[in-house]
C-alpha atoms as a PDB file:
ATOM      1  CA  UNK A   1       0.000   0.000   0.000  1.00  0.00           C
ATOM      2  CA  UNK A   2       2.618   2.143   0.886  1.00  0.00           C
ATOM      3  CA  UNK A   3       4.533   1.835  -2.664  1.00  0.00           C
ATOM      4  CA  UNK A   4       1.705   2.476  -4.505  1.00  0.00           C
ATOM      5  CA  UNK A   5       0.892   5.786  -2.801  1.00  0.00           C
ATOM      6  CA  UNK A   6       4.988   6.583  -3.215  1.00  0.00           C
ATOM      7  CA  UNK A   7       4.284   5.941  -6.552  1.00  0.00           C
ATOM      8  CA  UNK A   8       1.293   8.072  -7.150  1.00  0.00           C
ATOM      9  CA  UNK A   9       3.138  11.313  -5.258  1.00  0.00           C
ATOM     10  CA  UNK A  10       6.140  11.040  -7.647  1.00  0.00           C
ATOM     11  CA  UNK A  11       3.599  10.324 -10.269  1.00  0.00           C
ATOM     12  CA  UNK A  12       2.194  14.271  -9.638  1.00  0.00           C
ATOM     13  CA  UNK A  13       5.180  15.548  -9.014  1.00  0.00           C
ATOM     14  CA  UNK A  14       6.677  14.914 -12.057  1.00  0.00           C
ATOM     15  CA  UNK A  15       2.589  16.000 -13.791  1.00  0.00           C
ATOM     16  CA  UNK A  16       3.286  19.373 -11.809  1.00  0.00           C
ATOM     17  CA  UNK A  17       6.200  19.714 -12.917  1.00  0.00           C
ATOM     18  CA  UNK A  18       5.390  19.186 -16.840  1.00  0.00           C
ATOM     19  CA  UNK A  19       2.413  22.329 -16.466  1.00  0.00           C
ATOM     20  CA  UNK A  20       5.071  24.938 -15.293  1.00  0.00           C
ATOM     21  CA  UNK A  21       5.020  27.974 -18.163  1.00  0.00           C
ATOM     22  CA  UNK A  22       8.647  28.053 -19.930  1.00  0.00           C
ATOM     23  CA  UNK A  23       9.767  31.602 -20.172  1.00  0.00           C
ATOM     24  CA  UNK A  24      11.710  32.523 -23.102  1.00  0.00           C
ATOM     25  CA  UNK A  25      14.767  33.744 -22.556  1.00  0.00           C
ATOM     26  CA  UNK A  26      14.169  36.786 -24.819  1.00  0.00           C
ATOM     27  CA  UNK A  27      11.296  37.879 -22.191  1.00  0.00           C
ATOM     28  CA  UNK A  28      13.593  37.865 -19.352  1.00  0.00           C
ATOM     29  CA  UNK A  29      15.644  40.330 -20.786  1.00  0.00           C
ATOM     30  CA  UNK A  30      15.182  43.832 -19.184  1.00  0.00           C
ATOM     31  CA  UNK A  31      12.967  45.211 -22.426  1.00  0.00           C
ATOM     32  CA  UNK A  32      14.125  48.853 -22.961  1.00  0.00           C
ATOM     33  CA  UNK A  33      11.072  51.429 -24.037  1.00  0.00           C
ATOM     34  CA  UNK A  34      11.379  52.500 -27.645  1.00  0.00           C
ATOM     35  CA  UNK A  35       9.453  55.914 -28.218  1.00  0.00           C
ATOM     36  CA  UNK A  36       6.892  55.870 -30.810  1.00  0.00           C
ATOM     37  CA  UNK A  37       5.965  58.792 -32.699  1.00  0.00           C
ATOM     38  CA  UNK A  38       1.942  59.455 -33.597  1.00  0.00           C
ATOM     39  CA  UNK A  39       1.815  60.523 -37.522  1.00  0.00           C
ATOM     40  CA  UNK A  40       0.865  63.769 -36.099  1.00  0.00           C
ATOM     41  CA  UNK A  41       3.755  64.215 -34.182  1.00  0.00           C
ATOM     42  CA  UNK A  42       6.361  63.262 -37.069  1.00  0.00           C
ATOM     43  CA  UNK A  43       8.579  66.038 -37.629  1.00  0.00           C
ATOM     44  CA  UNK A  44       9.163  67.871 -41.046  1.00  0.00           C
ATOM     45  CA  UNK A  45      12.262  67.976 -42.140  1.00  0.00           C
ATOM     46  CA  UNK A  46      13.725  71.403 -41.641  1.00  0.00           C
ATOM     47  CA  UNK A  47      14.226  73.811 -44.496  1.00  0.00           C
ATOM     48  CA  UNK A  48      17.305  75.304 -45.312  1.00  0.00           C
ATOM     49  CA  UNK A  49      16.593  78.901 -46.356  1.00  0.00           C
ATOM     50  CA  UNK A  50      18.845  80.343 -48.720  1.00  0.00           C
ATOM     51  CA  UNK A  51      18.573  84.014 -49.159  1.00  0.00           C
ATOM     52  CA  UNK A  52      18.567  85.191 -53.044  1.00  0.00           C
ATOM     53  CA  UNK A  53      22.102  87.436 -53.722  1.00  0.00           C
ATOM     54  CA  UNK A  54      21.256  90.313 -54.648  1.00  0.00           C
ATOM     55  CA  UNK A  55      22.415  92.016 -57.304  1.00  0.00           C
ATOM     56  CA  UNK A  56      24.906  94.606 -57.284  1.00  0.00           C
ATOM     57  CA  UNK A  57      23.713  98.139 -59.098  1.00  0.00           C
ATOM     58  CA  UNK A  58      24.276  97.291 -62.776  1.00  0.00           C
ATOM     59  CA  UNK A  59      26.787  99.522 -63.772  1.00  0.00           C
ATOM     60  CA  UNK A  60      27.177  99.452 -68.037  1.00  0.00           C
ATOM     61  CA  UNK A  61      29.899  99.361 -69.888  1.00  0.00           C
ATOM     62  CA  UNK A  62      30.715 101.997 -72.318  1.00  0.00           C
ATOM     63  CA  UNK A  63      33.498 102.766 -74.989  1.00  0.00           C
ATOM     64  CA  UNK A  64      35.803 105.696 -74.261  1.00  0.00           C
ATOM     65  CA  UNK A  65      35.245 109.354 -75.131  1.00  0.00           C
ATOM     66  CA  UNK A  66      36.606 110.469 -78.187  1.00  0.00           C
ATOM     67  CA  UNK A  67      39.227 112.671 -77.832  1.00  0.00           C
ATOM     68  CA  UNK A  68      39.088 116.341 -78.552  1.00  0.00           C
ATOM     69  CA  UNK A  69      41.406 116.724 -81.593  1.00  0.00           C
ATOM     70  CA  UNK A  70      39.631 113.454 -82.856  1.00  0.00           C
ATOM     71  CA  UNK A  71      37.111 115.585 -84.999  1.00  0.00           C
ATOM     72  CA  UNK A  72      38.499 115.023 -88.138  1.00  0.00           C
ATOM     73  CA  UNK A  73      39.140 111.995 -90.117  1.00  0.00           C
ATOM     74  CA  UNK A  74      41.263 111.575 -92.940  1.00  0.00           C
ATOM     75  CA  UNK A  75      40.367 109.249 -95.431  1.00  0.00           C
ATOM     76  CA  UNK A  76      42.403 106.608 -97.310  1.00  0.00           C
ATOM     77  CA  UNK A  77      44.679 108.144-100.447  1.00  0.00           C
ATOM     78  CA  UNK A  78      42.965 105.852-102.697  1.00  0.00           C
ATOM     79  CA  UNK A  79      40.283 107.841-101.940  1.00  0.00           C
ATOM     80  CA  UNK A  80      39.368 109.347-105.131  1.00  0.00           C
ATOM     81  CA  UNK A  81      36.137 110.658-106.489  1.00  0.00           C
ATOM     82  CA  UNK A  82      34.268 108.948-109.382  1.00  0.00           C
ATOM     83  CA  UNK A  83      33.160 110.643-112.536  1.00  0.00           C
ATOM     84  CA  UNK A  84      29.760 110.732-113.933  1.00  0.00           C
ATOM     85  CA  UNK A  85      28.671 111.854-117.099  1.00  0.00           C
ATOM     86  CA  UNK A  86      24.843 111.923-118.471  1.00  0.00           C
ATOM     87  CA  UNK A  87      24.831 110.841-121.469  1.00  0.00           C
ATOM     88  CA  UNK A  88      21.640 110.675-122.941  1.00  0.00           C
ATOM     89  CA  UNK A  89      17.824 110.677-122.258  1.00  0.00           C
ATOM     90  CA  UNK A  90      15.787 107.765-124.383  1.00  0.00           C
ATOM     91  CA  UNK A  91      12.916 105.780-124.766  1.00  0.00           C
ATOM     92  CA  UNK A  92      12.368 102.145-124.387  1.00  0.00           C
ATOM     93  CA  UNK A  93       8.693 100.374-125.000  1.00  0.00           C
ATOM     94  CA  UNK A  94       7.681 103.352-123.779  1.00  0.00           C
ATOM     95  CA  UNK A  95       9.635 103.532-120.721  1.00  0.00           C
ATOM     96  CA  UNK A  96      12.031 106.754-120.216  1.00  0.00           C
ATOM     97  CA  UNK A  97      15.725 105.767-119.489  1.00  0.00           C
ATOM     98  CA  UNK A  98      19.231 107.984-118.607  1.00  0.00           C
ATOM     99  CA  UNK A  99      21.745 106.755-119.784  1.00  0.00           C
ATOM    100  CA  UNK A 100      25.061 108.069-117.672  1.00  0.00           C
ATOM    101  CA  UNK A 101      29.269 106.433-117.787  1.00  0.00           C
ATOM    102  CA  UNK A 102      30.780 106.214-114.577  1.00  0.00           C
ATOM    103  CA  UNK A 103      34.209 105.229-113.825  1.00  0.00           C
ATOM    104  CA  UNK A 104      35.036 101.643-114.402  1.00  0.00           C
ATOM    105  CA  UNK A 105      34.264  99.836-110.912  1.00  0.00           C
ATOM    106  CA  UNK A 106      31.615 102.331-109.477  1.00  0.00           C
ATOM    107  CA  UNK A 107      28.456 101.369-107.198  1.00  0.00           C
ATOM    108  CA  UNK A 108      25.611 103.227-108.168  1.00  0.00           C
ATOM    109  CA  UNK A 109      22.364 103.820-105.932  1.00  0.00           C
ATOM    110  CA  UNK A 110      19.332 105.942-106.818  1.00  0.00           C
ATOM    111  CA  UNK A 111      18.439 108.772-103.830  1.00  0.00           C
ATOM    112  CA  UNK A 112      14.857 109.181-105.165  1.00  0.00           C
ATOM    113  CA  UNK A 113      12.051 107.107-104.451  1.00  0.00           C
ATOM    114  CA  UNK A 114      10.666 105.224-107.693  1.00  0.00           C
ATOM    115  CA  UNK A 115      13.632 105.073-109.597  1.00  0.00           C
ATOM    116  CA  UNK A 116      15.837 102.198-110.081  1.00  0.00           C
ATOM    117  CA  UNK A 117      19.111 102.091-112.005  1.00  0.00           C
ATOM    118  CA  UNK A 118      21.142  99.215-113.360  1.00  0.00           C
ATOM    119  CA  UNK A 119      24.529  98.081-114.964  1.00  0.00           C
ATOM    120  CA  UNK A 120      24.320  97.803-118.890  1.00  0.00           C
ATOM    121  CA  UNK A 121      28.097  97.169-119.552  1.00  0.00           C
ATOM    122  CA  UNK A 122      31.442  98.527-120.570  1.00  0.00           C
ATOM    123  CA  UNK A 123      32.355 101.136-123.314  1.00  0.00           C
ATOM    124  CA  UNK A 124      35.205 102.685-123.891  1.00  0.00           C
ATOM    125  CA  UNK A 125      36.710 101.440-120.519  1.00  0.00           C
ATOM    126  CA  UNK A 126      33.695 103.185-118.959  1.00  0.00           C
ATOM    127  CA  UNK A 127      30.560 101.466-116.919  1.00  0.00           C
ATOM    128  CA  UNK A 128      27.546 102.261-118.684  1.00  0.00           C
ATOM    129  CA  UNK A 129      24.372 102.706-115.952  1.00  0.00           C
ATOM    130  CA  UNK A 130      20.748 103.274-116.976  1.00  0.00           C
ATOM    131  CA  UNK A 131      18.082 104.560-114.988  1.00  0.00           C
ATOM    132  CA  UNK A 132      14.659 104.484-115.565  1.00  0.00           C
ATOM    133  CA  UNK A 133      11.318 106.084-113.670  1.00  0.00           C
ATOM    134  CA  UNK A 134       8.589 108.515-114.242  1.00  0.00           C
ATOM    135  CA  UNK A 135       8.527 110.408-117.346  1.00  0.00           C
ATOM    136  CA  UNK A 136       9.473 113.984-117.243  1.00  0.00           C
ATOM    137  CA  UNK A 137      10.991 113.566-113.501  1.00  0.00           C
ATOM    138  CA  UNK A 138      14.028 115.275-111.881  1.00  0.00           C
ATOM    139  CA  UNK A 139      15.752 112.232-109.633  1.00  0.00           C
ATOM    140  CA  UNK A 140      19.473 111.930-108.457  1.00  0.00           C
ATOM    141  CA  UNK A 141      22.116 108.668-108.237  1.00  0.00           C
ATOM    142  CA  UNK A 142      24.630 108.606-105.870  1.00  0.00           C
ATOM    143  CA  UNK A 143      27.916 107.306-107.791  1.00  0.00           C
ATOM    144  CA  UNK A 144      31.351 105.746-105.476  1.00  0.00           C
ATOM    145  CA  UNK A 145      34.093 104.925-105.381  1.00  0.00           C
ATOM    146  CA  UNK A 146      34.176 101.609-103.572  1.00  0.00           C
ATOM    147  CA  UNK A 147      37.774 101.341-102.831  1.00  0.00           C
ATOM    148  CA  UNK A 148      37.225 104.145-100.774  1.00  0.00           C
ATOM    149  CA  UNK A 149      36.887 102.134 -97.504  1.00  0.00           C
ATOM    150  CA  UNK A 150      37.513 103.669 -94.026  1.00  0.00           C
ATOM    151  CA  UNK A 151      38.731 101.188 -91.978  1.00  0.00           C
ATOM    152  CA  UNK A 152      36.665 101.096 -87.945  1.00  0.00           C
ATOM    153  CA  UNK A 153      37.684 100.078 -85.162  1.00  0.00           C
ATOM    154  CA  UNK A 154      37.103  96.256 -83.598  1.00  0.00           C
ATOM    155  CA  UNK A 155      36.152  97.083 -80.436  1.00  0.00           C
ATOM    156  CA  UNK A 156      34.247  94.996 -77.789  1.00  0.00           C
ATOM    157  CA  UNK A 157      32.145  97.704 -76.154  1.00  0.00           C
ATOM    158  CA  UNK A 158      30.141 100.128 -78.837  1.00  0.00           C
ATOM    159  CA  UNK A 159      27.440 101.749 -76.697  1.00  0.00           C
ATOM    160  CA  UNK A 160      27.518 105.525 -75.491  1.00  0.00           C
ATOM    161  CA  UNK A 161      26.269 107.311 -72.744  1.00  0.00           C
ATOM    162  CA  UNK A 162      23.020 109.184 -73.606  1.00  0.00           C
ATOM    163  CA  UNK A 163      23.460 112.153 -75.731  1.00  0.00           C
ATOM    164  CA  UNK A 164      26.154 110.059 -77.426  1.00  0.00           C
ATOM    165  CA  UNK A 165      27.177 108.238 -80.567  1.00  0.00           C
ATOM    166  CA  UNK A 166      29.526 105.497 -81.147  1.00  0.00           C
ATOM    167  CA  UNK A 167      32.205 106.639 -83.767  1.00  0.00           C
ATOM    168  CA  UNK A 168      32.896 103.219 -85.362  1.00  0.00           C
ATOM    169  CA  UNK A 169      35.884 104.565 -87.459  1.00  0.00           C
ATOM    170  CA  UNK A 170      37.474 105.444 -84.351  1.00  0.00           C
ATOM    171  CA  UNK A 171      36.161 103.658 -81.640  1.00  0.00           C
ATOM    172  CA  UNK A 172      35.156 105.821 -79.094  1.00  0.00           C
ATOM    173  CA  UNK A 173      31.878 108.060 -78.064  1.00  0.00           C
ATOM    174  CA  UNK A 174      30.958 111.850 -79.809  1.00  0.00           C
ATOM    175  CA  UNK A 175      27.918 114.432 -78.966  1.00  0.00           C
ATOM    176  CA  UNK A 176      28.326 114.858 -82.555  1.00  0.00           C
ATOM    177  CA  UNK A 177      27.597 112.981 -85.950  1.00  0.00           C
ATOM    178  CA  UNK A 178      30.870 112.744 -87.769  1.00  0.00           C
ATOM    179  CA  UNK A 179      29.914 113.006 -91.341  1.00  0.00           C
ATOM    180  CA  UNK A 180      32.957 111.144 -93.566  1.00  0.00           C
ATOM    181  CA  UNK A 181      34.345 112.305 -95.941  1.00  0.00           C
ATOM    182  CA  UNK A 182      32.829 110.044 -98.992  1.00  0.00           C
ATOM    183  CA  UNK A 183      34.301 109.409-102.497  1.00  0.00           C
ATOM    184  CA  UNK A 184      31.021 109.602-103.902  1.00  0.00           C
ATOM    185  CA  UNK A 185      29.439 112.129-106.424  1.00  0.00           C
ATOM    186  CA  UNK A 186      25.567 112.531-107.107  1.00  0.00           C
ATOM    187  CA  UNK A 187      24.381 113.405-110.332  1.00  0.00           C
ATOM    188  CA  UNK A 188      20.977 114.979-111.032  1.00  0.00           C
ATOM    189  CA  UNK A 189      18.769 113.715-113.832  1.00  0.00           C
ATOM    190  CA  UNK A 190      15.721 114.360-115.533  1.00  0.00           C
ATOM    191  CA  UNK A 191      13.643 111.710-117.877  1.00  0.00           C
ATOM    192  CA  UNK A 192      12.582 112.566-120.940  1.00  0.00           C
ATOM    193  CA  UNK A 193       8.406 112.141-122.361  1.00  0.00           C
ATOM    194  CA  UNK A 194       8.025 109.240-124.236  1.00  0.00           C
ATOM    195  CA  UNK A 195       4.885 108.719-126.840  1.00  0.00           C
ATOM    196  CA  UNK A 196       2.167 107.185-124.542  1.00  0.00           C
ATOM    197  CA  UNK A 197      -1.473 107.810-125.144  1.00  0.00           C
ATOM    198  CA  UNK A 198      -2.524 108.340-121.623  1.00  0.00           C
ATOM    199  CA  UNK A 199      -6.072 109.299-123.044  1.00  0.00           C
ATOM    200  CA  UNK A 200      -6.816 105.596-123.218  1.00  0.00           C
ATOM    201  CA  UNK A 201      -6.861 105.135-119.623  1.00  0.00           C
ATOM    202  CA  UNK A 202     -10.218 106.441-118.924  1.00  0.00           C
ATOM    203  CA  UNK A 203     -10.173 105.534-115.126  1.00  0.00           C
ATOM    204  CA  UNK A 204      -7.634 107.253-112.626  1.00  0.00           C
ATOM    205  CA  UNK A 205      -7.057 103.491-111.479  1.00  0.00           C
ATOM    206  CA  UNK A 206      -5.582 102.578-114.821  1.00  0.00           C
ATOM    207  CA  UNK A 207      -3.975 105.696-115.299  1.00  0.00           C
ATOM    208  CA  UNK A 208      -2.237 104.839-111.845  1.00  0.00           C
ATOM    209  CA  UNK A 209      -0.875 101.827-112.666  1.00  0.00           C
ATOM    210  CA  UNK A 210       0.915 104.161-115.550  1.00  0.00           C
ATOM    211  CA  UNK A 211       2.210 106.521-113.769  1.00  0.00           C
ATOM    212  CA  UNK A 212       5.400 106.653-115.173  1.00  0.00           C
ATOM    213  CA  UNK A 213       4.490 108.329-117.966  1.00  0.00           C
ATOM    214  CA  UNK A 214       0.613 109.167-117.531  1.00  0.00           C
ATOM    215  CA  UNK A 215      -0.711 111.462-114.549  1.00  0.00           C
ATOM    216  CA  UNK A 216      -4.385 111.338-113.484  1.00  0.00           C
ATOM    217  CA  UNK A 217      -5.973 115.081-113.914  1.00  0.00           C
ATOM    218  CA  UNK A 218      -8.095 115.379-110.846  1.00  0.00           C
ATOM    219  CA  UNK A 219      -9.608 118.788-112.219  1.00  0.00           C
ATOM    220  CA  UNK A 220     -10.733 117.397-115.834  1.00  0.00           C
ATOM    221  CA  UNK A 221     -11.130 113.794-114.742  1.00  0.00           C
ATOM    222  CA  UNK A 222      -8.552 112.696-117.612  1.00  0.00           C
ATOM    223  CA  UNK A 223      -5.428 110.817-117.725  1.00  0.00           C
ATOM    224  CA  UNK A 224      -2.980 112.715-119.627  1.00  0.00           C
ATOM    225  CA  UNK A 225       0.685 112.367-120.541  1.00  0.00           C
ATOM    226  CA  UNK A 226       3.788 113.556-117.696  1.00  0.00           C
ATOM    227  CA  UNK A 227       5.449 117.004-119.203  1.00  0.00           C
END
């Protein structure tokens, strides 16, 4: 009787013994509190502010003064003026024409509105130019001498102060306009009437688109020839 109650004790000890909890090592480590922010509390990230440099009071650039005994300017010795000669005053499909010899080489530019002028060859080791415009017109062509070419100065910095103007042949600022001294003539010409009968441009429209030989008569209502 005795053993078998021995044997049931040690029999619950050892069932005891089976139900105790086994505690992780892991939990019985001192846990240390890690803090937690809320969403609301996260912090944003702080902005470096970087204030804008300002920029110093512009101050421009200009190119020197010109000098006071820089007035005048002396052109090249090839400098030489052209010669123009009018020649003659003709008709062509009933268009008026000058006909003018310049020296062999020269540019040639008309100075009045409407008129246009053109190279037509060489004779007699002269440049033969014709101009053509209204009839019966007084107009004037510029004639140069292109090798006539005033050198300027390369420079970096070409505005003036107000009141000022850049002098490019010399490089430097003026209060006034230098005017060069060109190798250019201008010759004064006047077309001559060609046969047009005007009279058969009954409406100032037409005559209009004739006007280089036919002017509209406001007075009489009539196109009628340039004089």
């Amino acid at each position: 009787m005795k053993r078998i109650l021995k044997t049931l004790i040690f029999t619950s000890l050892i069932i005891s013994s089976c139900n105790l909890s086994i505690v992780p090592v892991s939990q019985t480590a001192t846990n240390t509190p890690v803090a937690i922010a809320s969403p609301s509390e996260t912090a944003a990230p702080t902005a470096t502010v970087t204030e804008s440099a300002q920029p110093a009071s512009a101050t421009l650039d200009y190119a020197p003064i010109c000098a006071a005994n820089a007035a005048s300017i002396t052109p090249p010795s090839q400098c030489q003026l052209p010669s123009a000669t009018d020649s003659s005053a003709f008709c062509s499909e009933k268009d008026p024409y000058n006909l003018i010899f310049v020296s062999k080489g020269s540019t040639f530019q008309s100075l009045t509105a409407g008129f246009t002028c053109r190279d037509a060859g060489i004779k007699n080791d002269k440049q033969m130019v014709t101009c053509t415009g209204q009839m019966a017109t007084k107009y004037q062509v510029s004639i140069c001498n292109p090798t006539c070419v005033v050198p300027t100065v390369q420079a970096a910095i070409t505005q003036c102060p107000q009141d000022y103007n850049y002098n490019a042949v010399q490089g430097c600022c003026t209060q006034e306009i230098q005017q060069l001294q060109q190798s250019c003539v201008v010759i004064e010409l006047k077309t001559t009437t060609c046969v047009v009968d005007c009279r058969q441009y009954n409406k100032k429209k037409t005559c209009d688109k004739n006007s280089n030989a036919c002017i509209w008569d406001e007075q009489n209502e009539v196109c009628q020839l340039r004089r």
